[in-house]
N, C-alpha and C. Protein backbone atom coordinates (compact mmCIF):
# COMPACT_ATOMS: atom_id res chain seq x y z
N UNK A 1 -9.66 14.19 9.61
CA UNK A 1 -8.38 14.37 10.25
C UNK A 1 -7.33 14.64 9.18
N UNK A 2 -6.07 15.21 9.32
CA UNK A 2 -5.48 15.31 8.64
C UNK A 2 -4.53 14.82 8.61
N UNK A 3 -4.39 13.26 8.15
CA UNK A 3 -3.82 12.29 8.25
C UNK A 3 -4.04 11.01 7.53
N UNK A 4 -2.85 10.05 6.94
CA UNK A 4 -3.07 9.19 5.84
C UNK A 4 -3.56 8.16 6.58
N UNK A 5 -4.27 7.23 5.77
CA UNK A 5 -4.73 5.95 6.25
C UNK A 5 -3.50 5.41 7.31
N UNK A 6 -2.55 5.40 6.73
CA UNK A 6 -1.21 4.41 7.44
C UNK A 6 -0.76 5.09 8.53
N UNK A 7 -0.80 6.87 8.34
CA UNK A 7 -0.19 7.37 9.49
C UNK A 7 -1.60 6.94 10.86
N UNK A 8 -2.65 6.92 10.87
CA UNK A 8 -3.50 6.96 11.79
C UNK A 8 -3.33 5.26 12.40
N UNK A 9 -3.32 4.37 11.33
CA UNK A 9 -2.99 2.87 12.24
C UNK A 9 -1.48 3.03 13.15
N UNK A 10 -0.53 3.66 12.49
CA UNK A 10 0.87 3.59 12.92
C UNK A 10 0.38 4.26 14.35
N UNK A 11 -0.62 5.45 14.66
CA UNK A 11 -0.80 6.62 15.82
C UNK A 11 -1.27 5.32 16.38
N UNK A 12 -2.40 4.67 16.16
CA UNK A 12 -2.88 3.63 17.15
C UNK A 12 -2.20 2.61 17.57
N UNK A 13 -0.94 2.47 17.79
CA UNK A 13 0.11 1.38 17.81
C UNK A 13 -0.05 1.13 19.71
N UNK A 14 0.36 2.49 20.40
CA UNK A 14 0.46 2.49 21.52
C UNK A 14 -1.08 2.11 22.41
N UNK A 15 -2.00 2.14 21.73
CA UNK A 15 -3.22 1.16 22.60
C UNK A 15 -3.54 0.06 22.50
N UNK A 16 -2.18 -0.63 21.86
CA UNK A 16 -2.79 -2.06 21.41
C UNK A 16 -1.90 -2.23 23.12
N UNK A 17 -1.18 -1.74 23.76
CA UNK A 17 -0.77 -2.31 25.67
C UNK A 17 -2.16 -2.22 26.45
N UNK A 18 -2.69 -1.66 26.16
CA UNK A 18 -4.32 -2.10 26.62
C UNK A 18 -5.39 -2.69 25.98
N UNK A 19 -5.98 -2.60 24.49
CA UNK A 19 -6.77 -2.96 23.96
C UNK A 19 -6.38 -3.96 22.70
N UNK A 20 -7.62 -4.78 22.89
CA UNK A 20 -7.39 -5.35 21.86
C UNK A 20 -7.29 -4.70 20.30
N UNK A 21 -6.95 -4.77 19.43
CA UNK A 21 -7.45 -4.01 17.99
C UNK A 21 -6.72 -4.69 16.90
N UNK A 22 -8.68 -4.99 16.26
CA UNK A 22 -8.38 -5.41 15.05
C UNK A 22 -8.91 -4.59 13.88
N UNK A 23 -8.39 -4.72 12.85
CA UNK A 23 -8.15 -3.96 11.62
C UNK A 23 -8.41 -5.06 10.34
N UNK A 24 -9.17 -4.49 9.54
CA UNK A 24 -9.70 -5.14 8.33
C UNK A 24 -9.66 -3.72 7.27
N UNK A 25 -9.17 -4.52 6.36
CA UNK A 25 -8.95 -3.67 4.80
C UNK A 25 -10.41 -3.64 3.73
N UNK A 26 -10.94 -2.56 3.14
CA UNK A 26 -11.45 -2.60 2.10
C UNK A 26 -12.61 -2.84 2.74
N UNK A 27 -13.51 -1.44 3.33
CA UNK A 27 -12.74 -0.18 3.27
C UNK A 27 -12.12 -0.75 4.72
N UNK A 28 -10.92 0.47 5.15
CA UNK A 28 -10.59 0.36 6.53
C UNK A 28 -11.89 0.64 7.50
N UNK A 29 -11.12 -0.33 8.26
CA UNK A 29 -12.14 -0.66 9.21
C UNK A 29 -11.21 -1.16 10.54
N UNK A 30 -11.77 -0.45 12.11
CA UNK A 30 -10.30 -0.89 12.83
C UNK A 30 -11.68 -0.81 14.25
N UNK A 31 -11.33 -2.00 14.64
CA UNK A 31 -12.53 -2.65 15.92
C UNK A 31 -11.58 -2.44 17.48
N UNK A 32 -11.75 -1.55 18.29
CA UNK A 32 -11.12 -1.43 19.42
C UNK A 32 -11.78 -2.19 20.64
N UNK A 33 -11.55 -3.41 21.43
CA UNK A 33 -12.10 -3.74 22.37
C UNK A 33 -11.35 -3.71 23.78
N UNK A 34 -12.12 -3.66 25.08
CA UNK A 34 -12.00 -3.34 25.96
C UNK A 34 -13.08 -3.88 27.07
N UNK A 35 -12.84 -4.58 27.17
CA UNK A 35 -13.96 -5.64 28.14
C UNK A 35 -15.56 -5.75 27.24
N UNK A 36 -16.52 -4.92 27.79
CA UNK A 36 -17.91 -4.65 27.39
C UNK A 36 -17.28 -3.83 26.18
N UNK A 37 -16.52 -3.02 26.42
CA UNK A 37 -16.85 -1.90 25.59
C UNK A 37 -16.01 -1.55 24.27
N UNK A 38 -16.93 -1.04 23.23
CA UNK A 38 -16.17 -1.54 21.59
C UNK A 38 -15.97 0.16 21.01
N UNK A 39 -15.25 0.08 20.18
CA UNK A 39 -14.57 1.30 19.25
C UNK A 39 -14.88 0.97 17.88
N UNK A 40 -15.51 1.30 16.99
CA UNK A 40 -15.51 1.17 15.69
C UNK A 40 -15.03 2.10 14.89
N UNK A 41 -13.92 2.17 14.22
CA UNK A 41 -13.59 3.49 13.45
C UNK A 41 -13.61 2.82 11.84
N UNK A 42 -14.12 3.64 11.09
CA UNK A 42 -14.15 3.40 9.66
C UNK A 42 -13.38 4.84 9.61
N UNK A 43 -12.40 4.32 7.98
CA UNK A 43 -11.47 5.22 7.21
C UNK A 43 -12.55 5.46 5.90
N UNK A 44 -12.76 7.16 5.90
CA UNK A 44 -12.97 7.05 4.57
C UNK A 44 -11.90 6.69 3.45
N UNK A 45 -11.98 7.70 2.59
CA UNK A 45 -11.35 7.97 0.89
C UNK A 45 -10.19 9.08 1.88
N UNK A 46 -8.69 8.54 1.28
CA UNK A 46 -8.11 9.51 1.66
C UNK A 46 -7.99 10.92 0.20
N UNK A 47 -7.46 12.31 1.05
CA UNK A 47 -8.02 13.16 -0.04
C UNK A 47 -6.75 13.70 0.64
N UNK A 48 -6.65 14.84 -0.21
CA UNK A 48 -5.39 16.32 -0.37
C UNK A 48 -6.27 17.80 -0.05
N UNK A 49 -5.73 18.27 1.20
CA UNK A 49 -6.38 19.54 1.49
C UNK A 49 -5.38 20.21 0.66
N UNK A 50 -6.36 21.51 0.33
CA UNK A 50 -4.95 22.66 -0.51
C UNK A 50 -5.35 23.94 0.09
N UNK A 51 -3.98 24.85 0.61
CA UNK A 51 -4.32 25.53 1.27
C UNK A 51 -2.88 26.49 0.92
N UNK A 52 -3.46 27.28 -0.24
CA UNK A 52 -2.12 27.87 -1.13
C UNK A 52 -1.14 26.95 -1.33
N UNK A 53 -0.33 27.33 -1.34
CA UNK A 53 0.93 26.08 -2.28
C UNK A 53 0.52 24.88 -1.00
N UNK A 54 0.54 24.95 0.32
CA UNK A 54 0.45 23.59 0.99
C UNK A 54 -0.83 22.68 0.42
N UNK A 55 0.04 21.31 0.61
CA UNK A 55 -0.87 20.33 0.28
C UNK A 55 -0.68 19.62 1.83
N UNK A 56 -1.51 18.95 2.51
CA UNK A 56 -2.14 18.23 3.37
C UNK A 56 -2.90 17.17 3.10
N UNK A 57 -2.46 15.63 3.91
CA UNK A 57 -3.20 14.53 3.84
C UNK A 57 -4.63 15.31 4.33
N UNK A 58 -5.93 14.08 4.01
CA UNK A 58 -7.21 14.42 4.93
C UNK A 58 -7.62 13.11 5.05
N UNK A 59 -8.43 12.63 5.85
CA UNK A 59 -8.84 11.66 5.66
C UNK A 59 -10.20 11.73 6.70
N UNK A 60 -11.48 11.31 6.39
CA UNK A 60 -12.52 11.11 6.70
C UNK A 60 -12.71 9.72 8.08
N UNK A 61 -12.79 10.31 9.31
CA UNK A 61 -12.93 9.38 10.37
C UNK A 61 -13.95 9.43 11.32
N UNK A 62 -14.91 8.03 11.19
CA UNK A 62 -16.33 8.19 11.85
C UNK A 62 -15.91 6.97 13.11
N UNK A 63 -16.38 7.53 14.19
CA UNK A 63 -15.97 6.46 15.24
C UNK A 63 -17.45 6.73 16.10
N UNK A 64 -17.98 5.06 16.42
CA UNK A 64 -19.31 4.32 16.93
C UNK A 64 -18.39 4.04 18.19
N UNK A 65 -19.22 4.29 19.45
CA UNK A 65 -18.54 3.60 20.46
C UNK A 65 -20.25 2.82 21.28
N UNK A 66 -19.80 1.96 21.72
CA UNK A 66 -21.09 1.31 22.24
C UNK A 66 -20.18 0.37 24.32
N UNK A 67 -21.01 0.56 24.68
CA UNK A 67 -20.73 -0.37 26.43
C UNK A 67 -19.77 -0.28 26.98
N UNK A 68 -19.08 1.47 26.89
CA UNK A 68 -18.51 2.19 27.65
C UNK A 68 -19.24 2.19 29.25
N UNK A 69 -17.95 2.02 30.55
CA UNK A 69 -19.09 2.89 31.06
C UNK A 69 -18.17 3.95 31.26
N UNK A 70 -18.75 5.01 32.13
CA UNK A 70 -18.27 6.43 32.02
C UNK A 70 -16.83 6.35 32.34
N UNK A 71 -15.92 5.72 33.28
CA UNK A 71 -15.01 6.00 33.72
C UNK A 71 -13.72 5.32 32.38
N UNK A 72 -14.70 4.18 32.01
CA UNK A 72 -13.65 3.31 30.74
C UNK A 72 -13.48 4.63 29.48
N UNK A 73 -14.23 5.02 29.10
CA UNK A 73 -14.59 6.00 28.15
C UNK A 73 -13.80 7.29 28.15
N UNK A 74 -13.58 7.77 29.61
CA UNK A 74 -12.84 8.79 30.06
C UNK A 74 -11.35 8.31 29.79
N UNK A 75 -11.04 6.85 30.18
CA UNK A 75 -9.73 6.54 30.15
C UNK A 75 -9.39 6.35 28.56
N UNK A 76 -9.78 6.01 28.03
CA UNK A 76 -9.90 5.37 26.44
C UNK A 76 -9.77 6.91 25.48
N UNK A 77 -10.90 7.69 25.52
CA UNK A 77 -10.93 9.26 24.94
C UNK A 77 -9.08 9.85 25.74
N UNK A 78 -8.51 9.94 26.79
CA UNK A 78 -7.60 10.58 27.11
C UNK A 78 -6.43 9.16 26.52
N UNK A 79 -6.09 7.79 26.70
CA UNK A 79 -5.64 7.50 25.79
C UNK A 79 -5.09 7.77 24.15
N UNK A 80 -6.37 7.67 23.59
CA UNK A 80 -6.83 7.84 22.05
C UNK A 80 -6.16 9.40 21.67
N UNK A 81 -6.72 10.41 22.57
CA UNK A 81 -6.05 11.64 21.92
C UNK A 81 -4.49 11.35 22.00
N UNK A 82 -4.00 10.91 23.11
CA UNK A 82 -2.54 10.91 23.41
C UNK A 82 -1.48 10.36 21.70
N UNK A 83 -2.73 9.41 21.26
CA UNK A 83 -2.22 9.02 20.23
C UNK A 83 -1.96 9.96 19.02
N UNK A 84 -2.91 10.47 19.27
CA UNK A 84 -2.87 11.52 17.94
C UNK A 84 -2.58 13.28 18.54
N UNK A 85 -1.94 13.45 19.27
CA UNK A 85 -1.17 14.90 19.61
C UNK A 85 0.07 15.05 18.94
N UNK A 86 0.22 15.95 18.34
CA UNK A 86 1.40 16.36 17.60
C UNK A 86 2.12 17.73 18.56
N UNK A 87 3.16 17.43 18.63
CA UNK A 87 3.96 18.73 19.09
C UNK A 87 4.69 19.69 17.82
N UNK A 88 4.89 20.54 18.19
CA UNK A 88 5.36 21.64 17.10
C UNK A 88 6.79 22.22 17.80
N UNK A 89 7.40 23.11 17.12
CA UNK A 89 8.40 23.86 17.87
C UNK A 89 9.63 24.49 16.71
């Protein structure tokens, strides 16, 4: 993603009104719960995209989800993006 460690916890601010979430340092590590069903996201190494003179955060994000059922999953995925949509203009 292209985004710093801090900006992606700050994006997850607005699902802590539904979910629980906890967060552990070294490496990041951020546990989303929801009844049965869990979110695991690990932060890699944050890095610098270069793309002619622009420089861009990057950061490496692997997310495990386990005892979703379909409808929690649907709500949680349309949540989660909400967090991370950027508008332009």
């Amino acid at each position: 993603m292209t985004i710093t460690h801090a900006e992606f916890l700050r994006s997850l601010r607005p699902l802590k009104r539904h979910y629980q979430i906890k967060i552990s340092d070294d490496p990041p590590h951020i546990v989303i719960t929801d009844g049965t069903g869990q979110v695991h996201i690990s932060l890699g190494p944050q890095d610098i995209q270069k793309l002619a003179n622009l420089r861009l955060p990057s950061t490496e994000v692997e997310l495990t989800l386990k005892g979703f059922k379909d409808l929690e999953l649907e709500v949680f995925w349309s949540r989660f993006e909400l967090c991370f949509r950027r508008g332009g203009g």
